[in-house]
C-alpha atoms as a PDB file:
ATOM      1  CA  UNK A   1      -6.493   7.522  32.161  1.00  0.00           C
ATOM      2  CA  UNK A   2      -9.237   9.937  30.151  1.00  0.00           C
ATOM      3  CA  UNK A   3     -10.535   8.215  27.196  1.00  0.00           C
ATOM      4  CA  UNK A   4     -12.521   9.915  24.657  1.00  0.00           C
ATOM      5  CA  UNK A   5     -14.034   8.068  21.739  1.00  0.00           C
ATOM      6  CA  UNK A   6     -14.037   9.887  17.911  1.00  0.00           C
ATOM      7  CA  UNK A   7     -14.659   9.626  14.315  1.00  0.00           C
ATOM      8  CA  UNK A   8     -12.555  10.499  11.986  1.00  0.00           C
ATOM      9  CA  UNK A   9     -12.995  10.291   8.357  1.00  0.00           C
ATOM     10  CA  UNK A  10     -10.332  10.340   5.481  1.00  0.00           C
ATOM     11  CA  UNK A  11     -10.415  11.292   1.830  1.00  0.00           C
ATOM     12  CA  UNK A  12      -8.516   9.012  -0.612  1.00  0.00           C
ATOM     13  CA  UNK A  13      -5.735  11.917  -0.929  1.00  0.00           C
ATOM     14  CA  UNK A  14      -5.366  12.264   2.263  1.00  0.00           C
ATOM     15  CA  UNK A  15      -4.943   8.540   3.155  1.00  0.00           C
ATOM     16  CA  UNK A  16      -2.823   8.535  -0.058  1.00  0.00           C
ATOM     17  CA  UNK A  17      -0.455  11.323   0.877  1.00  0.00           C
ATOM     18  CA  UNK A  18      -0.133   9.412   4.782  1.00  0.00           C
ATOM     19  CA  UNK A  19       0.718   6.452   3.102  1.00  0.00           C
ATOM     20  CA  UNK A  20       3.623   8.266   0.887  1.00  0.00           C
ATOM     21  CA  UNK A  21       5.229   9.665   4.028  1.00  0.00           C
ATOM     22  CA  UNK A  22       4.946   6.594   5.482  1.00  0.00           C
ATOM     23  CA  UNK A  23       6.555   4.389   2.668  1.00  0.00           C
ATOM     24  CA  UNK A  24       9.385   6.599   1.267  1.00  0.00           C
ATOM     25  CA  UNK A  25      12.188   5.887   2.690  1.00  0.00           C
ATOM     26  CA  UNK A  26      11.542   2.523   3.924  1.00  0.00           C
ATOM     27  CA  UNK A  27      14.018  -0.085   2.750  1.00  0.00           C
ATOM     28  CA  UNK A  28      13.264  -3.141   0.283  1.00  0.00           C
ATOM     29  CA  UNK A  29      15.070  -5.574  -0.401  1.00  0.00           C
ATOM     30  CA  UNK A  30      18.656  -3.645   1.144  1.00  0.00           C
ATOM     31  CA  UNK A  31      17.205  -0.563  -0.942  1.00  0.00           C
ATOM     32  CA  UNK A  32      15.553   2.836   0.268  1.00  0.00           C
ATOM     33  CA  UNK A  33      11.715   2.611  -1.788  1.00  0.00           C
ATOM     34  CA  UNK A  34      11.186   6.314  -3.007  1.00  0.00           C
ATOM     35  CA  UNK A  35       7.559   6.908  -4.536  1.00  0.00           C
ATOM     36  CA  UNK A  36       6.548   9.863  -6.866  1.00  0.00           C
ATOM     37  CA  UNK A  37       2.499   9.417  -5.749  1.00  0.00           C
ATOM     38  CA  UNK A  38       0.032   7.489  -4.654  1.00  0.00           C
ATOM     39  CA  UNK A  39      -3.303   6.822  -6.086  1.00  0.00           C
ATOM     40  CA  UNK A  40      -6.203   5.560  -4.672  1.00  0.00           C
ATOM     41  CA  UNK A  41      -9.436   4.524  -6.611  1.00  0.00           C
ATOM     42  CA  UNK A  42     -12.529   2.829  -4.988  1.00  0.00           C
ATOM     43  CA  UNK A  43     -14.601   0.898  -7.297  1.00  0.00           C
ATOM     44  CA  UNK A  44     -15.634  -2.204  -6.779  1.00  0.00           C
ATOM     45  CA  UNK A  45     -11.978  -2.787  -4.959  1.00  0.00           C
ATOM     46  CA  UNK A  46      -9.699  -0.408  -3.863  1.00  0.00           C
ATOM     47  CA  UNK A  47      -7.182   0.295  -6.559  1.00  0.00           C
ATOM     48  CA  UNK A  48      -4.056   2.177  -5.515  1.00  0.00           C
ATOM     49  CA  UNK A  49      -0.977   2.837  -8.074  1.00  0.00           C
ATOM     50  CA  UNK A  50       2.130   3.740  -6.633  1.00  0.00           C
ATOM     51  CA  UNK A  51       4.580   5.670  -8.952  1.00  0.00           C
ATOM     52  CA  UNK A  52       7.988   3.968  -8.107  1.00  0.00           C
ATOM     53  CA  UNK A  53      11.421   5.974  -8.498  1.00  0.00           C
ATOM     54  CA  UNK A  54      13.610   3.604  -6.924  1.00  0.00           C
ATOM     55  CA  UNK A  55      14.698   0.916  -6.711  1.00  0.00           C
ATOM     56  CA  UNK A  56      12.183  -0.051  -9.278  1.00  0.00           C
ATOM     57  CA  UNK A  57      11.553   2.670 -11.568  1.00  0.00           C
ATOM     58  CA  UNK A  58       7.952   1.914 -13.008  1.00  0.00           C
ATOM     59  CA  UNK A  59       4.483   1.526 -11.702  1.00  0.00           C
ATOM     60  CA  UNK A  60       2.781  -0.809  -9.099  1.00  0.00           C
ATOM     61  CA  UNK A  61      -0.906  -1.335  -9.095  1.00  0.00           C
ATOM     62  CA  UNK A  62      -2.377  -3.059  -5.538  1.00  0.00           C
ATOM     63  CA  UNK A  63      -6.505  -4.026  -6.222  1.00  0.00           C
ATOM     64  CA  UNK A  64      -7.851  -5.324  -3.026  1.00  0.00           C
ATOM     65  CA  UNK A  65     -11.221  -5.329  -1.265  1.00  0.00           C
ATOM     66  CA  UNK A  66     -10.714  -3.680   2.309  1.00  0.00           C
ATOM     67  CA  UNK A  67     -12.847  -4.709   5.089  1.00  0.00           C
ATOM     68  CA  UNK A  68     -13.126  -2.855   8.575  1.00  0.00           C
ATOM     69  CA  UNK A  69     -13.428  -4.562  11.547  1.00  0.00           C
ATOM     70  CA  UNK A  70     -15.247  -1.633  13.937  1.00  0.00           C
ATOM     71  CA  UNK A  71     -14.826  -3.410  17.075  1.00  0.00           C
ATOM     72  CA  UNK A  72     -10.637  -3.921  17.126  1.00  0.00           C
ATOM     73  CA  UNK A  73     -10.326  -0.680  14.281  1.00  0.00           C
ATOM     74  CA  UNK A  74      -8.632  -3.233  12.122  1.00  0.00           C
ATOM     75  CA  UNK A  75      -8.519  -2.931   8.624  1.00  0.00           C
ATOM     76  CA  UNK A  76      -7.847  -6.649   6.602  1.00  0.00           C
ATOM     77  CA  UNK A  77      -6.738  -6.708   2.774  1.00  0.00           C
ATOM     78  CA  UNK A  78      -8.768  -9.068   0.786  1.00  0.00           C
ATOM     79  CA  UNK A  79      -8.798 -10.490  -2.641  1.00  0.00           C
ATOM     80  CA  UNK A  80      -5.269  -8.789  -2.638  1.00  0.00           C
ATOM     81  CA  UNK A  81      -3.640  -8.807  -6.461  1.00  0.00           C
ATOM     82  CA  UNK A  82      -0.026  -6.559  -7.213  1.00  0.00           C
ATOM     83  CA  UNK A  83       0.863  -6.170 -10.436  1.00  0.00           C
ATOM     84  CA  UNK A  84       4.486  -4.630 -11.370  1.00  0.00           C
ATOM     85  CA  UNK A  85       4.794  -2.801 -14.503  1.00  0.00           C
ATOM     86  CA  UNK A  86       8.519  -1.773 -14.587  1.00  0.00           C
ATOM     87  CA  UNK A  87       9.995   0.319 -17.156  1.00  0.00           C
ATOM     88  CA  UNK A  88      13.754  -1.497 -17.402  1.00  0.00           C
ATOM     89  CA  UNK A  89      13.512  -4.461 -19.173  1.00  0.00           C
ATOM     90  CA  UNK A  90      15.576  -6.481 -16.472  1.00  0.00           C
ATOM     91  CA  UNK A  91      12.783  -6.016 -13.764  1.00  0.00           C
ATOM     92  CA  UNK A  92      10.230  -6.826 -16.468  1.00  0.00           C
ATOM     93  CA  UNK A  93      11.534  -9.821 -16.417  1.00  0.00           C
ATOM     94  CA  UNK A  94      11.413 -10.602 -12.813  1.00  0.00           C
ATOM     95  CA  UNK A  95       8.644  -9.155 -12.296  1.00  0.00           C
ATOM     96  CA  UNK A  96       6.592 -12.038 -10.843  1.00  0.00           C
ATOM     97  CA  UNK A  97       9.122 -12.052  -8.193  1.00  0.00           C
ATOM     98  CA  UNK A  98       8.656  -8.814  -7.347  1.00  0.00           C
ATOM     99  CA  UNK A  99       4.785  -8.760  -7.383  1.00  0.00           C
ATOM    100  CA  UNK A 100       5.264 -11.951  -4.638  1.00  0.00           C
ATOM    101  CA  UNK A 101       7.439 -10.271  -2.348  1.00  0.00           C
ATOM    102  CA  UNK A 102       5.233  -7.181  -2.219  1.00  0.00           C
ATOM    103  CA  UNK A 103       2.510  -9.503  -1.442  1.00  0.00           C
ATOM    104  CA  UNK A 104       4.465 -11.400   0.837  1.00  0.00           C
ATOM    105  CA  UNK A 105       5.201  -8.234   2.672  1.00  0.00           C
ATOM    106  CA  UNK A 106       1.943  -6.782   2.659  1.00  0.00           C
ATOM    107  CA  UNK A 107       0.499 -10.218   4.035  1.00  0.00           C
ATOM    108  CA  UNK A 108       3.256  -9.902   6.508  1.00  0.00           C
ATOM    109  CA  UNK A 109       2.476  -6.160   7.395  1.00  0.00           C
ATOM    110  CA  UNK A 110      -1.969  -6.572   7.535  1.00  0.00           C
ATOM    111  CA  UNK A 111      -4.447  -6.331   9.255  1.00  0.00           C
ATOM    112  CA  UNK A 112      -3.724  -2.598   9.720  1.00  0.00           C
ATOM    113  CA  UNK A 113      -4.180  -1.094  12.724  1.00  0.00           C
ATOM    114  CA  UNK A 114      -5.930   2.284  12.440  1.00  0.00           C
ATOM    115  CA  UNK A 115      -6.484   3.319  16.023  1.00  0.00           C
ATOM    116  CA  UNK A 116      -3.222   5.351  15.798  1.00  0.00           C
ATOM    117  CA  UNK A 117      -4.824   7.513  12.992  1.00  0.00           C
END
């Protein structure tokens, strides 16, 4: 087998528009998720709002603190905080569910795995 080492380097779009190809579509909760955009902020976290069509019409804001492991290309999520903000009243409501699950899932789904990229 050849191998060839390489760098590659990402803007916040870019990474942004791979993860909205990746996520629409998927199904949550028995429902297809269908996202308007993706926004991705580094400050002192990385803040990324997700416009959400369905099944949850409303906004999701994930704050976390990434941290790259160089040796195994991992990525791991830390500090990780989701916040729901739902336009329907109903999900407002639930919306500490929500936020858990989407935790839950992204706990379930991390470290990432970035040699593939």
């Amino acid at each position: 087998d050849y191998y060839q080492e390489a760098f590659a380097e990402f803007t916040y779009k870019t990474i942004a528009n791979m993860a909205l190809s990746e996520i629409n579509g998927l199904e949550f909760g028995g429902k297809k998720v269908i996202l308007d955009s993706i926004n991705i902020v580094n400050s002192k976290n990385i803040q990324i709002k997700a416009n959400l069509l369905s099944p949850i019409e409303g906004m999701i804001t994930i704050v976390c603190h990434p941290v790259f492991d160089k040796a195994t290309q991992m990525v791991q999520l830390q500090n990780l905080d989701v916040k729901v903000n739902a336009n329907n009243l109903i999900y407002k409501m639930v919306s500490p569910v929500i936020e858990s699950t989407i935790t839950k899932k992204i706990h379930e789904n991390t470290p990432l795995n970035l040699k593939n990229f």
